[in-house]
C-alpha atoms as a PDB file:
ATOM      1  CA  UNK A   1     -40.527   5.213 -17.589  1.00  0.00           C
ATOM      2  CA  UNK A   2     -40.078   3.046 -14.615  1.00  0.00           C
ATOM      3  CA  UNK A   3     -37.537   2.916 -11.628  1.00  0.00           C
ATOM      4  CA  UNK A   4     -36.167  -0.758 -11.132  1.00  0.00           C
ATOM      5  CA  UNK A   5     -36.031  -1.594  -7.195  1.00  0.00           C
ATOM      6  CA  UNK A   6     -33.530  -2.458  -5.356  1.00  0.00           C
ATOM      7  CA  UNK A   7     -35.278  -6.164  -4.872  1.00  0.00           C
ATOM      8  CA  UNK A   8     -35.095  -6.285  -9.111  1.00  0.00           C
ATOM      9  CA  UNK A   9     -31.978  -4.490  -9.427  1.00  0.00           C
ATOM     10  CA  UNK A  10     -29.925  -7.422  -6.526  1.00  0.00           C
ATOM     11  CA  UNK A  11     -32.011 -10.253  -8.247  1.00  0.00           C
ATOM     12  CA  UNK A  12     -30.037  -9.204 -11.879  1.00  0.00           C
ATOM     13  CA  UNK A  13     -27.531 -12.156 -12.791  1.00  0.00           C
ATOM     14  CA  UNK A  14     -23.802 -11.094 -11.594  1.00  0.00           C
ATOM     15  CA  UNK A  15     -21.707 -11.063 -15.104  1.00  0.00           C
ATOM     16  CA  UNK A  16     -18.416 -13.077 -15.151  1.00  0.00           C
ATOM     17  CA  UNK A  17     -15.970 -12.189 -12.274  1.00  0.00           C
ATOM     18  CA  UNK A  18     -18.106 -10.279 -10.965  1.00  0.00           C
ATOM     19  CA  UNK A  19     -18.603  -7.203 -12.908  1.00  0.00           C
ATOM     20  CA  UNK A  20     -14.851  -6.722 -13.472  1.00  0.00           C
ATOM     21  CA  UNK A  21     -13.967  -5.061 -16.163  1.00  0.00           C
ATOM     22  CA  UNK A  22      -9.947  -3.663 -17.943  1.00  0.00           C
ATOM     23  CA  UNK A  23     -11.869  -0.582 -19.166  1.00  0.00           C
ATOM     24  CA  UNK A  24     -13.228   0.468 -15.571  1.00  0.00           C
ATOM     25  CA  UNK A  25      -9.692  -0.347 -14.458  1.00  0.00           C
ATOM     26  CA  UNK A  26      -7.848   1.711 -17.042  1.00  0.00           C
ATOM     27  CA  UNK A  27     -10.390   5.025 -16.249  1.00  0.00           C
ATOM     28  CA  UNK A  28      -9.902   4.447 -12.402  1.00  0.00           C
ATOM     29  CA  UNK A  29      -6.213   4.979 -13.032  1.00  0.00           C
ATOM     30  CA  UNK A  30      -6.177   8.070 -15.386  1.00  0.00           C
ATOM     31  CA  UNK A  31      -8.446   9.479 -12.670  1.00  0.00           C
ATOM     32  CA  UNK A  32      -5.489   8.541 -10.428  1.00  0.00           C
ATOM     33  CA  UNK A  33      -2.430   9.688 -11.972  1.00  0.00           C
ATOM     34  CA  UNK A  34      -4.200  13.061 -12.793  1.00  0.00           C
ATOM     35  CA  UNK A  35      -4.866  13.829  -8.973  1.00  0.00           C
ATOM     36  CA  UNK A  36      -1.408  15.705  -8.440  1.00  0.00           C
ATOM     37  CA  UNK A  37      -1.029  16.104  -5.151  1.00  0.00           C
ATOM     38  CA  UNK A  38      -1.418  12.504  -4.299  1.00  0.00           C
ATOM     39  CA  UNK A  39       1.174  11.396  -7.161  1.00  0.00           C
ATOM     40  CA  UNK A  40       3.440  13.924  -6.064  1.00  0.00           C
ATOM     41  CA  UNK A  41       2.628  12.841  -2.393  1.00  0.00           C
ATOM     42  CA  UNK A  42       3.904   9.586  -2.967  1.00  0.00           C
ATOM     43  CA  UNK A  43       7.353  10.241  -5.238  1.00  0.00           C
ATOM     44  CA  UNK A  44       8.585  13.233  -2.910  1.00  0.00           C
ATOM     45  CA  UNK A  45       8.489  11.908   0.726  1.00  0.00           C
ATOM     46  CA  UNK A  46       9.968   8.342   0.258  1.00  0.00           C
ATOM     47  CA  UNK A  47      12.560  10.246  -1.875  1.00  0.00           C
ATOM     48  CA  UNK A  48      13.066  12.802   0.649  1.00  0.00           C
ATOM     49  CA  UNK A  49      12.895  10.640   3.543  1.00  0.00           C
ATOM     50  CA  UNK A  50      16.389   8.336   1.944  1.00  0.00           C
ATOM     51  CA  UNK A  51      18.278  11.538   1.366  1.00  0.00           C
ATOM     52  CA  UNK A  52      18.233  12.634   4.481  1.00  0.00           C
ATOM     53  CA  UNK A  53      18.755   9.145   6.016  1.00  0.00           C
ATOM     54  CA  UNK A  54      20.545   6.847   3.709  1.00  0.00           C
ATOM     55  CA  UNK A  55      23.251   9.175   2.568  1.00  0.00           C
ATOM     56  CA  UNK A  56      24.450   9.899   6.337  1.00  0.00           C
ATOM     57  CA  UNK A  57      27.906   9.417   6.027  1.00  0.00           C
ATOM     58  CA  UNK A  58      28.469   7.975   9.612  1.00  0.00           C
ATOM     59  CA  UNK A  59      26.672   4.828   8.867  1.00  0.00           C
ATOM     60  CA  UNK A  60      25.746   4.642   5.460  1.00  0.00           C
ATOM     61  CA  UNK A  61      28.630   2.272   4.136  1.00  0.00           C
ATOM     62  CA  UNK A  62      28.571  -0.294   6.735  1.00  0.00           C
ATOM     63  CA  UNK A  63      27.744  -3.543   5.733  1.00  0.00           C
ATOM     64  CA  UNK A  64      24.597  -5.068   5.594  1.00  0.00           C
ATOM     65  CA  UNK A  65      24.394  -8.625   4.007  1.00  0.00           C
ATOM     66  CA  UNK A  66      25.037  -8.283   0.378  1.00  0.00           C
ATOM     67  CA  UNK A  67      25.492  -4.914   0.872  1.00  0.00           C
ATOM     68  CA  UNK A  68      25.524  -2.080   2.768  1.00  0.00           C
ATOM     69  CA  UNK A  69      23.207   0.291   5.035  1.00  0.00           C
ATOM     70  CA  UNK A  70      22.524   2.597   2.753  1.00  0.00           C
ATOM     71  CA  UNK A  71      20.912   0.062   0.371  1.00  0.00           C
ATOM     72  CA  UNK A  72      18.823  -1.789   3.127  1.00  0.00           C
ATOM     73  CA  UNK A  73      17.642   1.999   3.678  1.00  0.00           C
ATOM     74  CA  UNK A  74      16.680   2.293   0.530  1.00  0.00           C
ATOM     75  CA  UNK A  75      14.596  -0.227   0.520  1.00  0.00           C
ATOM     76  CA  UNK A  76      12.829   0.787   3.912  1.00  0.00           C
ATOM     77  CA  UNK A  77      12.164   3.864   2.183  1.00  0.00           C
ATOM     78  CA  UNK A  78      10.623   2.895  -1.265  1.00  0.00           C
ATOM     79  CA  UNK A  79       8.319  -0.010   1.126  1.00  0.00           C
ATOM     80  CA  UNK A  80       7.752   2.926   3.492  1.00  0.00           C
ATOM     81  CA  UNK A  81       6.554   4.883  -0.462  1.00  0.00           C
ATOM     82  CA  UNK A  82       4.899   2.241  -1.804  1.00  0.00           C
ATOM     83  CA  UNK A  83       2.911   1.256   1.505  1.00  0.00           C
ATOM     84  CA  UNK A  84       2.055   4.935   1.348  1.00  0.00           C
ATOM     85  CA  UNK A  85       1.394   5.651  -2.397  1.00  0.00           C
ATOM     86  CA  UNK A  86      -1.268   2.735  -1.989  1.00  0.00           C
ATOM     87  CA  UNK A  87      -3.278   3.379   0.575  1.00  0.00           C
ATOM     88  CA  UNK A  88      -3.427   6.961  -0.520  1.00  0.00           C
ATOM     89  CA  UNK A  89      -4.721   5.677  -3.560  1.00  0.00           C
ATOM     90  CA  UNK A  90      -7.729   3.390  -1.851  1.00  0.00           C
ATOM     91  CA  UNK A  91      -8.049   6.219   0.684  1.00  0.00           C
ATOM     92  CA  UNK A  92      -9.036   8.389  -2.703  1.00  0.00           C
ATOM     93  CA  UNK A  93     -12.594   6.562  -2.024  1.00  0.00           C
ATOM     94  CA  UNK A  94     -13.389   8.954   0.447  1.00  0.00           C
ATOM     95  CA  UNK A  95     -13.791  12.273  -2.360  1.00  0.00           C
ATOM     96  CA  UNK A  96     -16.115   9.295  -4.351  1.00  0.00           C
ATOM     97  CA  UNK A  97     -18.136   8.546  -0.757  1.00  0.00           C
ATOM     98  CA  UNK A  98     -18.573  12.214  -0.777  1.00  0.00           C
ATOM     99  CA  UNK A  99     -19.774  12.854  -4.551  1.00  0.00           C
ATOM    100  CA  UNK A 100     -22.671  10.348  -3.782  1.00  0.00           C
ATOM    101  CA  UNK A 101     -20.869   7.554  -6.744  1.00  0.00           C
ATOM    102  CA  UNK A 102     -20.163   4.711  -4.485  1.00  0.00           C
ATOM    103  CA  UNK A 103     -24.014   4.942  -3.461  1.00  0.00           C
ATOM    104  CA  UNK A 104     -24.734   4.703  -7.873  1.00  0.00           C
ATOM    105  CA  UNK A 105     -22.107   2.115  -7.699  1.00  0.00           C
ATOM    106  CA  UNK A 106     -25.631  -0.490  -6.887  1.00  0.00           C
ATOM    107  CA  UNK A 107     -26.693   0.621  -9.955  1.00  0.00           C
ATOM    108  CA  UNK A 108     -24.639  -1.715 -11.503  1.00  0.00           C
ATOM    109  CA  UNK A 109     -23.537  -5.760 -11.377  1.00  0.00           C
ATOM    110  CA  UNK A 110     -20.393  -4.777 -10.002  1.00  0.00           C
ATOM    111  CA  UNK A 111     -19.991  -7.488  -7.075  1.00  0.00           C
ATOM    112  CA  UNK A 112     -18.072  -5.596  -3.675  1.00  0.00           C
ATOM    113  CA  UNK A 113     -15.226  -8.014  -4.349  1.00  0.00           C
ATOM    114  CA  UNK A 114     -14.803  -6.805  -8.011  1.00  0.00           C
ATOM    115  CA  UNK A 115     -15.009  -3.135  -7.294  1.00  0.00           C
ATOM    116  CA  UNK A 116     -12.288  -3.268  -4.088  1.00  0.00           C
ATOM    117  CA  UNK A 117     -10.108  -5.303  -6.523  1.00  0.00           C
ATOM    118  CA  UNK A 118     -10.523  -2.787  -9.181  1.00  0.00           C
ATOM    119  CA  UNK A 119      -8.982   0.067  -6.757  1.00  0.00           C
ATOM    120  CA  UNK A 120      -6.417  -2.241  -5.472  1.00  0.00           C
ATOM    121  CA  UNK A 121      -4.932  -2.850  -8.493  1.00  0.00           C
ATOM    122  CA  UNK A 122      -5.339   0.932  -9.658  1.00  0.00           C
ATOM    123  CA  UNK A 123      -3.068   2.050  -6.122  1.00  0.00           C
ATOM    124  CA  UNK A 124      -0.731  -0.367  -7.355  1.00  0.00           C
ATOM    125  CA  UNK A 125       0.084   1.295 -10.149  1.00  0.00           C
ATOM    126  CA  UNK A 126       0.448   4.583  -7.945  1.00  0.00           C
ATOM    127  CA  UNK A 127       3.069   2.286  -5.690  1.00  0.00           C
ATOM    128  CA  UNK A 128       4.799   1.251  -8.232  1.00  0.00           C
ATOM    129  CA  UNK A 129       5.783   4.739  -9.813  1.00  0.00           C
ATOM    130  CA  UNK A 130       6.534   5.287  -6.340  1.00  0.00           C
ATOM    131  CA  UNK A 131       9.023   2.915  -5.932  1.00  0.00           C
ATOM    132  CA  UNK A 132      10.746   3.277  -8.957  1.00  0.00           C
ATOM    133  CA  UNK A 133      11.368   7.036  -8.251  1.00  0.00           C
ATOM    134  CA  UNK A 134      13.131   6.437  -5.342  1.00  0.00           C
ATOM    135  CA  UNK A 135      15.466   3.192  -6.480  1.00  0.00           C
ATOM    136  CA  UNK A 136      16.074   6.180  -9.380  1.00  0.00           C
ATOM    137  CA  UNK A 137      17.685   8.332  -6.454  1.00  0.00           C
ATOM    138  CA  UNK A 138      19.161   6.024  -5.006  1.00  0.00           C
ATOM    139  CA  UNK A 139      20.892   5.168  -7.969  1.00  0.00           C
ATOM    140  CA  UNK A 140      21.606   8.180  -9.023  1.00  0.00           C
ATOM    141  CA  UNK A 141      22.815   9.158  -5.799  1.00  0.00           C
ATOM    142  CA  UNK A 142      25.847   6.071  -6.100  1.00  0.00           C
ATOM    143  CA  UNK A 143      25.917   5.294  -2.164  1.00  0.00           C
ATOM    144  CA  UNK A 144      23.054   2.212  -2.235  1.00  0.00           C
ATOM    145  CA  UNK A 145      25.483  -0.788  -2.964  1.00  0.00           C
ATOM    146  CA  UNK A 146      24.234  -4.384  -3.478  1.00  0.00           C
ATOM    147  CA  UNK A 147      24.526  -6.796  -6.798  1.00  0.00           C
ATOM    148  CA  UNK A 148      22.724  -5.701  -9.588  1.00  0.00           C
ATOM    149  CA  UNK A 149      19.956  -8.473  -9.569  1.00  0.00           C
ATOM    150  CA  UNK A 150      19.288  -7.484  -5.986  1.00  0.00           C
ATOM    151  CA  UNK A 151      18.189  -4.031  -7.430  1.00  0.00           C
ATOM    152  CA  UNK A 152      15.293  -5.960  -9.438  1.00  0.00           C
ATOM    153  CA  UNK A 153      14.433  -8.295  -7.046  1.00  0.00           C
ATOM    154  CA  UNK A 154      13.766  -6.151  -3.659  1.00  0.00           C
ATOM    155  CA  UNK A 155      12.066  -3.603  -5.962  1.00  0.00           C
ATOM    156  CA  UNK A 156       9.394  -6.399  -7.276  1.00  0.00           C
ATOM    157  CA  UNK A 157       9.661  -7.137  -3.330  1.00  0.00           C
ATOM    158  CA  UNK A 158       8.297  -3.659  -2.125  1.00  0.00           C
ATOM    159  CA  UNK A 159       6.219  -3.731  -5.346  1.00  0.00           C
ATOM    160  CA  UNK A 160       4.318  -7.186  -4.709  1.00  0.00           C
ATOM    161  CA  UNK A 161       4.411  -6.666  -1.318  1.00  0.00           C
ATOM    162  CA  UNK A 162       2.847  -3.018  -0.952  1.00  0.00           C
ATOM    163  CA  UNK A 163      -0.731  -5.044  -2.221  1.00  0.00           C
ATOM    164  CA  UNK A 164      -1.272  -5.671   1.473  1.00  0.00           C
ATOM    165  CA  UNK A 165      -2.098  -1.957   1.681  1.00  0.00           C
ATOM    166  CA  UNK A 166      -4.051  -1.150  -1.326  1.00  0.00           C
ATOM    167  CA  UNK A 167      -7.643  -2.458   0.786  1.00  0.00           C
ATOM    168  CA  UNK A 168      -6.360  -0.510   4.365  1.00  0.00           C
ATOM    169  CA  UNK A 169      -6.759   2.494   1.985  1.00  0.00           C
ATOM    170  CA  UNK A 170      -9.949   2.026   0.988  1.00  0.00           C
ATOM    171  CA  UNK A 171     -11.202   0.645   4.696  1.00  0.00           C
ATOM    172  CA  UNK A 172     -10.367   4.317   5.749  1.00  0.00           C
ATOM    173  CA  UNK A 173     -11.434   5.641   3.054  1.00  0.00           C
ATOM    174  CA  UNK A 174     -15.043   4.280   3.648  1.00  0.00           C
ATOM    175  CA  UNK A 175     -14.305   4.799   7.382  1.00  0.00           C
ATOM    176  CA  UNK A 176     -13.285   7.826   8.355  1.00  0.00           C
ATOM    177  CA  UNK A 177     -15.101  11.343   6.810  1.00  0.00           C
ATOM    178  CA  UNK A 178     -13.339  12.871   3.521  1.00  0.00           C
ATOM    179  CA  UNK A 179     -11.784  16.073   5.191  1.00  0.00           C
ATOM    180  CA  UNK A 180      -9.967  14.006   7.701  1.00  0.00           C
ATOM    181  CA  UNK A 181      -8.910  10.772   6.359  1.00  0.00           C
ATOM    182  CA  UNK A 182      -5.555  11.948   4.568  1.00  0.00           C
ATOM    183  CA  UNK A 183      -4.819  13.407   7.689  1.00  0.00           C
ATOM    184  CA  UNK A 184      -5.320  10.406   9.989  1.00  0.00           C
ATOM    185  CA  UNK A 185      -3.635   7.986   7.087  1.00  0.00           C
ATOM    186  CA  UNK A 186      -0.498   9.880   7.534  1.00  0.00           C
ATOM    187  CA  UNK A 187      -0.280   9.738  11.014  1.00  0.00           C
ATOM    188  CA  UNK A 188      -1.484   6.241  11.432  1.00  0.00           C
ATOM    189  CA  UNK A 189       0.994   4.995   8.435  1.00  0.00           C
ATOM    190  CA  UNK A 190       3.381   6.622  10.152  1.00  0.00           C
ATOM    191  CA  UNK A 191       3.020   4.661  13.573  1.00  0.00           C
ATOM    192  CA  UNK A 192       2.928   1.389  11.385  1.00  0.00           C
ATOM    193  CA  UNK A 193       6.130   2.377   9.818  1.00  0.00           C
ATOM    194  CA  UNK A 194       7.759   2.665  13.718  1.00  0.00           C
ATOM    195  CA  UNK A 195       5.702  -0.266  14.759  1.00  0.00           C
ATOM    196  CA  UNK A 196       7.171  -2.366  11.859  1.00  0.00           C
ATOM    197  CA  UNK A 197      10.587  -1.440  12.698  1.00  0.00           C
ATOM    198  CA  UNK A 198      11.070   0.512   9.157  1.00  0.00           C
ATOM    199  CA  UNK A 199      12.346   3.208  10.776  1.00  0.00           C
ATOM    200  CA  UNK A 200      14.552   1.892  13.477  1.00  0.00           C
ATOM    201  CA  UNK A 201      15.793  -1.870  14.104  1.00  0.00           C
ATOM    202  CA  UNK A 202      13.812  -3.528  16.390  1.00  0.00           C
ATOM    203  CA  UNK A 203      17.041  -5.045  18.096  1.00  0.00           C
ATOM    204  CA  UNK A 204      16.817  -0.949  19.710  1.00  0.00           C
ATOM    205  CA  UNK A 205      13.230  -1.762  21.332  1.00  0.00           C
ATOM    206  CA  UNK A 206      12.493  -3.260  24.798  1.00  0.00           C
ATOM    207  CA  UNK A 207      12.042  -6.863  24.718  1.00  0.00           C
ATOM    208  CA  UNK A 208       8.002  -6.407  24.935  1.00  0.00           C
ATOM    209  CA  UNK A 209       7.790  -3.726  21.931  1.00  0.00           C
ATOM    210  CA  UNK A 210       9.709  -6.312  20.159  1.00  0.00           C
ATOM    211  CA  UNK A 211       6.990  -9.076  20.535  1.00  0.00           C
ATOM    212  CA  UNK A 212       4.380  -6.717  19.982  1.00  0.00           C
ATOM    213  CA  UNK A 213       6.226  -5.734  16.656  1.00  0.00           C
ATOM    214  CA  UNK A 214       5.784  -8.965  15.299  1.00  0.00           C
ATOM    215  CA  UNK A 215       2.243  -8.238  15.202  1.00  0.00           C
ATOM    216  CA  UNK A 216       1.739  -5.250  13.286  1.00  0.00           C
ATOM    217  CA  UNK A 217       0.759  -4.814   9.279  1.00  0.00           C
ATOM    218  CA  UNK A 218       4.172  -3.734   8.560  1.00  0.00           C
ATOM    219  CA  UNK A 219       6.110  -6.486  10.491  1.00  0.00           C
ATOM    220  CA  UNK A 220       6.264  -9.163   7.598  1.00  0.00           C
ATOM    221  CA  UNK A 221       6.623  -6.881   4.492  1.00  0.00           C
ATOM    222  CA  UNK A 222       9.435  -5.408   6.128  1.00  0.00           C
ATOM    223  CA  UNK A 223      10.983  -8.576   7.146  1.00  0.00           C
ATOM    224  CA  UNK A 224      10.642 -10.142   3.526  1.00  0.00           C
ATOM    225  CA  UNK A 225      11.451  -6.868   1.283  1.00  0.00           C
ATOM    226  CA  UNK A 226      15.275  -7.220   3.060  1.00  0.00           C
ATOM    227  CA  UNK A 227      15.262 -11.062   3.299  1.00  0.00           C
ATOM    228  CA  UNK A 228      17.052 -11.031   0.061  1.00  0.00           C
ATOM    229  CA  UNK A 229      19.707  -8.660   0.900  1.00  0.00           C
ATOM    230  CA  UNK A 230      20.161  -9.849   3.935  1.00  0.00           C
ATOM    231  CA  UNK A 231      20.161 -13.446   3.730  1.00  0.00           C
ATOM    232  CA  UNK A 232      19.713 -16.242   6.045  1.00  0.00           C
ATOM    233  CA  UNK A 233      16.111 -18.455   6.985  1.00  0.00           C
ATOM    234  CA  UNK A 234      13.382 -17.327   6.008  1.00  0.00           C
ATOM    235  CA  UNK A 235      11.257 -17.192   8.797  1.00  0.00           C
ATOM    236  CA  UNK A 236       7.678 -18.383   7.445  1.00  0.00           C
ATOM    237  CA  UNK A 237       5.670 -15.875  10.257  1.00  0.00           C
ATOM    238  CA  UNK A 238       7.035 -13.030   7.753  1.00  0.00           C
ATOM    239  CA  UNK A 239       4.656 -14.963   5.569  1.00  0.00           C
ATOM    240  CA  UNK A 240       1.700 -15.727   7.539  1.00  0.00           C
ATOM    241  CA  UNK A 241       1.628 -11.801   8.856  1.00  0.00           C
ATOM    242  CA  UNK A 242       1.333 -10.504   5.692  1.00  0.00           C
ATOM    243  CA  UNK A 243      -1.745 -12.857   4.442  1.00  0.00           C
ATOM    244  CA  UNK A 244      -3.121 -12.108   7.457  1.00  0.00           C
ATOM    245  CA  UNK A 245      -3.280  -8.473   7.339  1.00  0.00           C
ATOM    246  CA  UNK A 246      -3.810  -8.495   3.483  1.00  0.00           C
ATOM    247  CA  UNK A 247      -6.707 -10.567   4.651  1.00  0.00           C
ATOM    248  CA  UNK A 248      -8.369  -8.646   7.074  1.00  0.00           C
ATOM    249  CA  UNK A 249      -8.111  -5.396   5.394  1.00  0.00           C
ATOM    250  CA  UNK A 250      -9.417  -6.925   2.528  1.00  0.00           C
ATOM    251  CA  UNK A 251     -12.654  -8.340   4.603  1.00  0.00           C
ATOM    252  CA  UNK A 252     -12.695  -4.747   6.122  1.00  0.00           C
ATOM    253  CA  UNK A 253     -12.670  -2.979   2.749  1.00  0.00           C
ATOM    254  CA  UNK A 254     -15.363  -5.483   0.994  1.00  0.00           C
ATOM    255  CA  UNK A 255     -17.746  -4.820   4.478  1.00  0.00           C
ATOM    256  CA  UNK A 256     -17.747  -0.938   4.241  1.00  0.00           C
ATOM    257  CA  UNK A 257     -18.542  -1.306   0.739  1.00  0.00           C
ATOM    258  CA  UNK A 258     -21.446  -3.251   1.367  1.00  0.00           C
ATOM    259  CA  UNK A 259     -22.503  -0.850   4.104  1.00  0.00           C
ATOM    260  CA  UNK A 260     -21.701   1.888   2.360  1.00  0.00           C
ATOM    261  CA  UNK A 261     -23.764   1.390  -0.451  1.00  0.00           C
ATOM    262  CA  UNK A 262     -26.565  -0.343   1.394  1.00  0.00           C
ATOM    263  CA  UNK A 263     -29.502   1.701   0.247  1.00  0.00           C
ATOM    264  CA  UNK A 264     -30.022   3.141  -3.270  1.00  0.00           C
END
C-alpha cells in the first residue's frame, strides 16, 4: 500500500459545496445532544438566570413597549441562552483538537468553510432547545406579558440571531487549550453579556461605556431581539454590528482551522 501526500491529497477536486454533507451534519448533532453537561449547561442557567430576575415583583410588571419588563427580560435571558448554548457548542472543537480528528479532518475534501458551517449549524440546534426551554418558563411562570405573535417572533429573533456566535465558539475552541476554554468562554460571554447591555440598560452607564457599548458582539443582537417589543426606528447600526461580528468570527474560525490542521 501507499500513503497519498499531502501535495496529492490538496490537488484532489473539492466535491460540490465544498465537502458538505446532511449526514456529517446529522452525526455532529447526536454527538451534541448526547454531551450532557453542555445541553444541560445551556437549558438551566438562562432558565435560572429569568427566575431570579424577571419574576422580581418590584419591577417586573412595568411596562415596556408592547409589554412589560418581565417579558423584555425574558428575552435578554433566552439571547443571553442561546448566545451561550452556541458557542458552547463550537467551543466543543476543543475535546476534537485534543483527540487528534481535526488534524484527520485533511484527510478528506471537506473545504474549512464547509466544516465551520457544519458546526455552526449543529450549535444552532443546541440554541435553539435553549431558547425554547426558557420561553417554556416563562410561560409557564404567567408574569412575561406581550401579544401572542410577539412570543414567535422575538423567539425566531434570539434564534436567528444567536448564529453570530456559533463561529466565536469554535475560534476559542481552536484557540485556547481544551482544559481551559469552557472556563474562559464563561467568563468572557459573560463580560459580552454586560458589555452588550443584556444585563443592565445602558441608559445606567457613563456616557463613554455607552459609546463603547455600541461596539461590542452583543450590542446589535440585543438591540434587534427587543426591537419588536419595543417598537420605534430601527436603527440600521443594530444591523451592520451584527454582520460585522458574524463576519469576523467567522474569518477567525475558518483561519484556525486552516492552521490547525496545517500538517497531516
Amino acid at each position: 500500500m501507499t500513503t497519498a501526500t499531502t501535495a496529492e491529497l490538496r490537488g484532489r477536486p473539492v466535491p460540490p459545496m465544498g465537502g458538505f454533507s446532511v449526514t456529517a451534519l446529522k452525526l455532529e448533532i447526536r454527538r451534541l445532544l448526547r454531551n450532557r453537561r453542555t445541553v444541560i449547561f445551556a437549558l438551566v442557567t438562562p432558565s435560572i438566570f429569568f427566575l431570579l430576575f424577571g419574576l422580581n415583583a418590584a419591577y417586573a410588571n412595568q411596562s415596556a413597549g408592547k409589554g412589560n419588563v418581565s417579558a423584555f427580560i425574558l428575552i435578554s435571558m433566552a439571547l443571553y441562552g442561546a448566545v451561550l448554548a452556541t458557542t458552547s457548542g463550537g467551543a466543543m472543537i476543543s475535546i476534537e483538537r485534543a483527540q487528534g480528528w481535526t488534524r484527520q479532518l485533511r484527510l478528506t475534501p471537506l473545504s474549512p468553510p464547509a466544516y465551520v458551517l457544519t458546526k455552526m449549524l449543529t450549535s444552532m440546534v443546541l440554541g435553539f432547545v435553549s431558547v425554547l426551554a426558557v420561553y417554556i418558563v416563562g410561560f409557564a411562570t404567567h408574569k412575561p406579558s406581550m401579544p401572542g405573535y410577539l412570543w414567535i417572533v422575538t423567539g425566531l429573533c434570539v434564534w436567528i440571531g444567536s448564529l453570530v456566535f456559533a463561529p466565536f465558539g469554535l475560534f476559542l475552541g481552536y484557540l485556547l487549550p481544551t482544559e481551559n476554554v469552557m472556563q474562559f468562554m464563561g467568563f468572557i460571554m459573560m463580560l459580552l453579556a454586560f458589555g452588550g447591555g443584556l444585563f443592565i440598560p445602558l441608559s445606567t452607564y457613563p456616557h463613554a461605556l455607552q459609546v463603547l457599548a455600541k461596539f461590542t458582539p452583543l450590542y446589535g443582537l440585543n438591540q434587534l431581539v427587543h426591537w419588536p417589543l419595543t417598537g420605534g426606528s430601527m436603527d440600521m447600526w443594530w444591523v451592520v454590528n451584527a454582520v460585522a461580528w458574524l463576519a469576523i468570527f467567522t474569518a477567525g474560525a475558518v483561519w484556525r482551522f486552516r492552521k490547525d490542521t496545517a500538517r497531516v
